[in-house]
Each structure stands twice: as C-alpha cells, then as structure tokens.
Protein backbone atom coordinates (compact mmCIF):
# COMPACT_ATOMS: atom_id res chain seq x y z
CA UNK A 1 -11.60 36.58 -62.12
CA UNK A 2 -14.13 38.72 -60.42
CA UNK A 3 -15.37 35.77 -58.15
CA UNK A 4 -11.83 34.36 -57.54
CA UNK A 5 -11.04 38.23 -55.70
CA UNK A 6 -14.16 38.02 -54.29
CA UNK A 7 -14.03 34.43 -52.73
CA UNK A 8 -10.37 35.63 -51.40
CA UNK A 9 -11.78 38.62 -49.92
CA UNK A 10 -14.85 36.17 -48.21
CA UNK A 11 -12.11 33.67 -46.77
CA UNK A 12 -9.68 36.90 -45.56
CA UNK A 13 -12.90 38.47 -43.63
CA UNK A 14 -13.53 34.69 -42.52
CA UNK A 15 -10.01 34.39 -40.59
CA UNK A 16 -10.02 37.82 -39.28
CA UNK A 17 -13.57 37.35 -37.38
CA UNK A 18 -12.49 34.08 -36.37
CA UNK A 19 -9.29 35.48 -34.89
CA UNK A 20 -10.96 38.10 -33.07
CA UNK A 21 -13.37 35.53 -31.86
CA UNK A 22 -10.48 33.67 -30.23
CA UNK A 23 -8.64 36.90 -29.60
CA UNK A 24 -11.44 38.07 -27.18
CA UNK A 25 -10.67 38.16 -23.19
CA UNK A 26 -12.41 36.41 -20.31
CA UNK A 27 -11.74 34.85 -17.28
CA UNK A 28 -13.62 33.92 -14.35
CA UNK A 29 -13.78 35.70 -10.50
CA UNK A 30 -15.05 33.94 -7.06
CA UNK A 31 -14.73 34.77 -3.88
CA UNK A 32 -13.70 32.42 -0.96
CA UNK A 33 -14.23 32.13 2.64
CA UNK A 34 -12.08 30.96 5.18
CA UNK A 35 -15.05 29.76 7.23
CA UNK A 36 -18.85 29.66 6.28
CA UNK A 37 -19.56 28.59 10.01
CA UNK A 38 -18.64 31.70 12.52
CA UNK A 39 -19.73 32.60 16.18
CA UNK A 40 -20.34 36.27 17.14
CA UNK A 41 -17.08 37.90 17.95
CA UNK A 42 -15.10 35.81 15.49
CA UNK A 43 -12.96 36.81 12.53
CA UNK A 44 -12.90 35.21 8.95
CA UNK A 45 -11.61 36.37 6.21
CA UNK A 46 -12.82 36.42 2.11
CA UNK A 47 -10.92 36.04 -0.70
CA UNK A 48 -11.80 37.40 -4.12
CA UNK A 49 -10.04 35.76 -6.79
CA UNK A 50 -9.71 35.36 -10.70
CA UNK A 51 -8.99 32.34 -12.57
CA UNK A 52 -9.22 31.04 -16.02
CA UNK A 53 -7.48 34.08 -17.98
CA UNK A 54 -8.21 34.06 -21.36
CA UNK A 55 -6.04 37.19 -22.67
CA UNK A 56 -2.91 37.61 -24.83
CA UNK A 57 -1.67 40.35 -22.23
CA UNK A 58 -3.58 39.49 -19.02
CA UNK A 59 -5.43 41.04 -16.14
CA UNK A 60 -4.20 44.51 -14.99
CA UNK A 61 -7.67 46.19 -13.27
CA UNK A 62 -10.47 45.29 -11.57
CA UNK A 63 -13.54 46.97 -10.09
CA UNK A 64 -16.83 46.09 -8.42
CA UNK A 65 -19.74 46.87 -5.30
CA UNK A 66 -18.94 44.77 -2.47
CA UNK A 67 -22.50 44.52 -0.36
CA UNK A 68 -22.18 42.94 3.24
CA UNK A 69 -24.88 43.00 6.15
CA UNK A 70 -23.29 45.93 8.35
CA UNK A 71 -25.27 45.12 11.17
CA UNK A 72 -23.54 41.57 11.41
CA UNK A 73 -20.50 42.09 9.99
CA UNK A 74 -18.14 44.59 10.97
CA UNK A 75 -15.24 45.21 8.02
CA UNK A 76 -11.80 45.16 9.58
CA UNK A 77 -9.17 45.29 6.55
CA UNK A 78 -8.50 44.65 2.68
CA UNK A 79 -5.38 43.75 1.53
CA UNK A 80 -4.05 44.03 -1.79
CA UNK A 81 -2.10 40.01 -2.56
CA UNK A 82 0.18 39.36 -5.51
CA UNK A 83 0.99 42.81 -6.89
CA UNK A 84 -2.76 44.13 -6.53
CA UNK A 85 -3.40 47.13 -5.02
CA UNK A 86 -5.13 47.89 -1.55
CA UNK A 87 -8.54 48.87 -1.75
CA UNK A 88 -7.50 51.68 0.43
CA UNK A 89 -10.41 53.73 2.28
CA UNK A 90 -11.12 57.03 0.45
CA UNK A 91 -9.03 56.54 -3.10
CA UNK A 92 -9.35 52.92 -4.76
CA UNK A 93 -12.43 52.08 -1.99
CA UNK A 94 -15.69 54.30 -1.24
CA UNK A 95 -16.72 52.91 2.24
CA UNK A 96 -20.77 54.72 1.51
CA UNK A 97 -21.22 53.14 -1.77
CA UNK A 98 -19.10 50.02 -1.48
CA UNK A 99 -17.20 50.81 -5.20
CA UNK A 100 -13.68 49.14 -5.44
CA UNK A 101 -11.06 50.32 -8.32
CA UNK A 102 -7.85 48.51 -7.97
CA UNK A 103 -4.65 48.11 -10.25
CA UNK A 104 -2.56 45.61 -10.48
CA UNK A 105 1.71 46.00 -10.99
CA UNK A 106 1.76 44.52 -13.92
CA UNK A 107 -0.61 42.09 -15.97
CA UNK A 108 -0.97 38.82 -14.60
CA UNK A 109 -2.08 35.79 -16.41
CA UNK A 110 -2.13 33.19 -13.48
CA UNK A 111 -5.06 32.23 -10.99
CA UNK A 112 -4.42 33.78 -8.00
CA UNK A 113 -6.16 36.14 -5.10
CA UNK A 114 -6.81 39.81 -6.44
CA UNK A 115 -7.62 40.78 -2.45
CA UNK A 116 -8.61 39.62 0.46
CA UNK A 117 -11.34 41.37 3.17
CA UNK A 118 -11.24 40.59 7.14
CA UNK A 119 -14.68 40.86 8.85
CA UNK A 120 -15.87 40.20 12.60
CA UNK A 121 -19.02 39.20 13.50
CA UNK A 122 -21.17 41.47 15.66
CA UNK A 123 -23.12 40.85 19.12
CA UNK A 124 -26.37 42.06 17.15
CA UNK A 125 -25.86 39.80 14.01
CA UNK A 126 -28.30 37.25 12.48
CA UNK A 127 -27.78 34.27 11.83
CA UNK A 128 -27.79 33.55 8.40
CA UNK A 129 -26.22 36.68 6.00
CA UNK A 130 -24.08 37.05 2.50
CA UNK A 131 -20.95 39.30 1.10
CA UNK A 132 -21.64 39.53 -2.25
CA UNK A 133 -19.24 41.37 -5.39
CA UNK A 134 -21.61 42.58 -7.92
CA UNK A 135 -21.10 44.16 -11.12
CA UNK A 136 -17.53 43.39 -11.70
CA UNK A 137 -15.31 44.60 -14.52
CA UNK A 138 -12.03 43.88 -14.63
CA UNK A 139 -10.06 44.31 -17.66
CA UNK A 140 -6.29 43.06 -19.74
CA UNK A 141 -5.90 46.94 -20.78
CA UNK A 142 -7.31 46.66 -24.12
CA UNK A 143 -11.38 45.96 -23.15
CA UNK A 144 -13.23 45.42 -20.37
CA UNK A 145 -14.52 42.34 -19.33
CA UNK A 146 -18.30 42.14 -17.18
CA UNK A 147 -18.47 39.13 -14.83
CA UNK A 148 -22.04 37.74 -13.10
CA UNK A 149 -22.51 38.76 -9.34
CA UNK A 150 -20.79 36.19 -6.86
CA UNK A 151 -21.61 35.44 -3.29
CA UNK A 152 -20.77 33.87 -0.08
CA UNK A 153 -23.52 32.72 2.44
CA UNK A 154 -22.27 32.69 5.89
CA UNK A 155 -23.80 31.28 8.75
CA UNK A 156 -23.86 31.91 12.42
CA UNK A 157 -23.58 28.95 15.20
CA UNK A 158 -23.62 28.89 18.79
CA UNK A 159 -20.64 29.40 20.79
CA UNK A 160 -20.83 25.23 22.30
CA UNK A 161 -21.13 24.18 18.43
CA UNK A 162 -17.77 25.76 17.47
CA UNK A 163 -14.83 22.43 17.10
CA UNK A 164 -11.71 23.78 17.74
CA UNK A 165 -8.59 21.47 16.89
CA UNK A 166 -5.53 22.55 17.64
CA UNK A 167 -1.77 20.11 18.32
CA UNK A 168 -1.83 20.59 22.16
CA UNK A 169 -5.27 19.58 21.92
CA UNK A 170 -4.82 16.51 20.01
CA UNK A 171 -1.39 15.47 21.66
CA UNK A 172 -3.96 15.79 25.26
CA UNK A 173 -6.34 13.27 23.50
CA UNK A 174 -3.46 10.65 22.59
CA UNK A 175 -2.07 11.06 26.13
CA UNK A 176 -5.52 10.45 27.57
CA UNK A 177 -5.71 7.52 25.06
CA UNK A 178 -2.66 6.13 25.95
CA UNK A 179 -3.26 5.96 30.02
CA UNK A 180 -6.26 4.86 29.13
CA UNK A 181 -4.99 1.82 27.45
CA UNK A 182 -2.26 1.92 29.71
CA UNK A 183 -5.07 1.14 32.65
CA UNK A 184 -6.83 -1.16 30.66
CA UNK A 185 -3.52 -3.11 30.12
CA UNK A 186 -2.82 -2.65 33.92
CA UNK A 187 -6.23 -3.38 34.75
CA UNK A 188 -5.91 -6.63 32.78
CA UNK A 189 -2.70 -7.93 34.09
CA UNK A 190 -3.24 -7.50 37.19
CA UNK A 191 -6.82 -9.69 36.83
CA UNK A 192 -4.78 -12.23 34.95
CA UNK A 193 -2.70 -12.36 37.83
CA UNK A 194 -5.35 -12.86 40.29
CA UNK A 195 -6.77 -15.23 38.44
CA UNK A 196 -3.59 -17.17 37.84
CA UNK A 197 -2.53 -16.41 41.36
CA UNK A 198 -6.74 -17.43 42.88
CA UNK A 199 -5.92 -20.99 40.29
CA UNK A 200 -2.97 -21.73 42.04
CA UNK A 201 -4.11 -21.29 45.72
CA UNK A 202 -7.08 -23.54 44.45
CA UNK A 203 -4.73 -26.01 43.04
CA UNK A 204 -2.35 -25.72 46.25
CA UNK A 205 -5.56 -25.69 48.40
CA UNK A 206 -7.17 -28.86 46.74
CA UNK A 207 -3.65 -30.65 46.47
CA UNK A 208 -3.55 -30.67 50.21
CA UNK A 209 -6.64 -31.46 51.05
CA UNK A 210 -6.35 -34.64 48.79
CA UNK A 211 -3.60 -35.12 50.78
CA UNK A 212 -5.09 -34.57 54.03
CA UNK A 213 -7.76 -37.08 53.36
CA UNK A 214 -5.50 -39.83 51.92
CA UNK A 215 -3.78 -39.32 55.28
CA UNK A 216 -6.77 -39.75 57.44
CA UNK A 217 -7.86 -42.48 55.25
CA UNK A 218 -4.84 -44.35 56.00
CA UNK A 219 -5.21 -43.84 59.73
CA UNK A 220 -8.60 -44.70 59.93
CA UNK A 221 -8.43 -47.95 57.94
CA UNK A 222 -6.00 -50.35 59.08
CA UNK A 223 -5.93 -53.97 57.01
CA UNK A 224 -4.75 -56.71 58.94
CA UNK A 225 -1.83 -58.48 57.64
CA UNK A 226 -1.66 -61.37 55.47
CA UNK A 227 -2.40 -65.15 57.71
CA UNK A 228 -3.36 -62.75 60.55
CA UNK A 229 -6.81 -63.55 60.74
CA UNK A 230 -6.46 -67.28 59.09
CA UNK A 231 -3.98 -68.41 61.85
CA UNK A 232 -6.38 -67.43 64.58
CA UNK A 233 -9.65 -68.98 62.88
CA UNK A 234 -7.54 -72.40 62.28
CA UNK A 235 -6.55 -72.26 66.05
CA UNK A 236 -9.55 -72.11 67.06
CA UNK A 237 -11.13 -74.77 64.65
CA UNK A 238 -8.45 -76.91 66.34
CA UNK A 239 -8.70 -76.24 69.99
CA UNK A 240 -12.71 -76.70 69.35
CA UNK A 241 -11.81 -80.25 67.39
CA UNK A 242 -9.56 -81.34 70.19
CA UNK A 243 -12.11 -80.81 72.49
CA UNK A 244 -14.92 -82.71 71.27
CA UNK A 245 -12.51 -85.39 70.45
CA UNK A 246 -11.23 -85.82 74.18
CA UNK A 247 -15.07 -85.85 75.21
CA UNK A 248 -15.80 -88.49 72.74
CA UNK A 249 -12.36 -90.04 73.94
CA UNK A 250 -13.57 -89.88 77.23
CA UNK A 251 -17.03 -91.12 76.59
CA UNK A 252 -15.64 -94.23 75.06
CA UNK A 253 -13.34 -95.29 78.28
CA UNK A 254 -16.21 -94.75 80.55
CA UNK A 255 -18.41 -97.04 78.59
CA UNK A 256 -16.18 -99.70 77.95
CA UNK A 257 -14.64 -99.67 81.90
CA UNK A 258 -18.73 -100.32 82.90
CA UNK A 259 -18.84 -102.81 80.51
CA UNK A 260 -15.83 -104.97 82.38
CA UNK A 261 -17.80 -103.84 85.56
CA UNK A 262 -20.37 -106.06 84.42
C-alpha cells in the first residue's frame, strides 16, 4: 500500500514539473533596419521586434540599453507601434544611460514591432558602426524573461554609390527605351527603303541600259536580206560566163573565115 501512495505521489510531482516545464515563457526579440547601406545626411529607421511568444497570457513589458555610435548617428524619434508605449525622453527613456521601460495596452501574443527608432547620419560619421539592444527583459506579467544582446551593423557609402529607384524614374527609362527602339525601327526602315529603293534604280538603271545596247546593236548590225547577196554573185558569174563565151564565139568565126581565105 505504502509504495502504491508513494508511486502516485512520484507520477503527480512528475506531471506538475513537466507542466511547468511547458508552462514557462519565452519568445524571441530582433531588431530591423530599413537600410544597412546609408550616406551621411540620410535617415533610416530600426525596428525592434518580438516574435515567437511562448506564454499563456503574453507579452505586456519590455526593457533594455540601446547603445548607438553618437558621433555618427544622431537619434531623431521612437515611436511606440501596436499598443506599445513611446519610449518618451525623461520617463520610459533615459537619454545618458540609454535604459528603455515600456508597457504595452494589453498583452499581446502575436509577432509584431514593440518600437521603432529614426536616426540620421552625421557629417563626422565613420563608416562602418552598430545599434545594438542589450540586456533585454521583457516579461507576460507573471516572470521575466532575459533575451541575448542583438545588433545591427550599418554601413556608410558614398554619395555616387547610393541607387535611387523611384516610378518617374523608371517610367523616364521605358520612354528612353521606347524612342530608342522607336529610332532603331526608324533607322531600319528607312535603310530598308534605301536599299529597296538603291535595288530598284539598279534594276531600272540596268534594264535600260540592256535596252540601250540591244538598240545600238540593232543599228550597228544590219543583215542583208535573204537572195540579196546570191542574186548579185549569180549575175555576175553570168555576165563573166557570157563573156568568155562570146570571145571564144568570136575566136571560132575568125579562124574558120581565114580558113575559107585560104
């Protein structure tokens, strides 16, 4: 009986450390920037924000040291963002020691953005710094929670490195695209056309010279017509037949008249 009470009492202790194992809160905190790249004289801004809420009743409070290089940075605002309060100057924010203490409306169990912090670069700032939140607490209103340090390395770039895209900037670019291939198209045509148009003055310019020469061909070479030149060789062959004949003819009477003679 003894060991029945006392294995009951060894599984009832079991649950209970087991539920406060589970029961126990957590959650996680980062911190954001809007740009890591910045050029002196600009403005970015850093969100701090919780995630991952382990709690039955949520976050309600949260505190930390926020450390920034003063001599590049210059702090312009925090804002309080989704029910959290304003780390105002003087009550929930010591500007000497950098200590934050901020409640929120009402417990929260979503991730969202506790606060967020505008700086501006200084003239005088290097070129490689950090805002860093260290040793936060923030707590559900039952126990307080302890979360690592977390940082943000910023770094400073030249004034001619900074890209800046904006619609009237990118509707300028399409324009200039578009008369550009506007041109080329233009450009194109209108060598298509010369070179259809330069074809056809070739062709036109070939055509009648072919013709030309066919012309002065003709005029230059005139055949004689057909029996032309046969007639004219026969006639000849004749009047050159007849005339021997009548000489032999002739030769013939002589001789025989001498021979009566005789």
């Amino acid at each position: 009986m003894k060991k029945i009470v006392t294995l009951g009492l060894i599984l009832i202790l079991t649950i209970c450390m087991v539920g406060n194992v589970y029961a126990s809160f957590s959650c996680n905190v980062n911190i954001q920037a809007s740009k890591t790249q910045v050029t002196k004289n600009d403005e970015f801004a850093i969100n701090v924000n919780v995630s991952n809420i382990q709690s039955e009743r949520g976050v309600i409070s949260f505190g930390g040291i926020l450390e920034y290089d003063r001599d590049s940075l210059k702090l312009i605002k925090m804002e309080g963002q989704n029910g959290w309060e304003t780390p105002s100057s003087g009550s929930a924010y010591n500007e000497t020691k950098g200590k934050i203490a901020i409640t929120r409306s009402g417990v929260g169990k979503n991730n969202e953005t506790i606060f967020k912090i505008t700086f501006k670069v200084k003239e005088t700032s290097k070129q490689n710094f950090a805002v860093t939140l260290k040793d936060i607490m923030i707590s559900d209103g039952s126990e307080p929670f302890k979360i690592n340090n977390v940082s943000q390395s910023i770094t400073v770039i030249p004034e001619t490195q900074k890209t800046v895209s904006s619609p009237e900037t990118d509707n300028k670019e399409v324009n200039t695209n578009k008369v550009a291939n506007t041109n080329s198209k233009t450009n194109t045509n209108s060598s298509l056309s010369g070179n259809n148009k330069q074809s056809t003055d070739t062709k036109v310019s070939t055509n009648t010279t072919k013709k030309t020469a066919d012309k002065t061909s003709a005029k230059t070479i005139s055949l004689p017509k057909a029996g032309e030149f046969n007639y004219s060789y026969i006639f000849i062959v004749l009047v050159g037949f007849i005339v021997i004949a009548a000489g032999i003819f002739f030769l013939k009477i002589r001789r025989i008249d001498k021979e009566m003679k005789q």
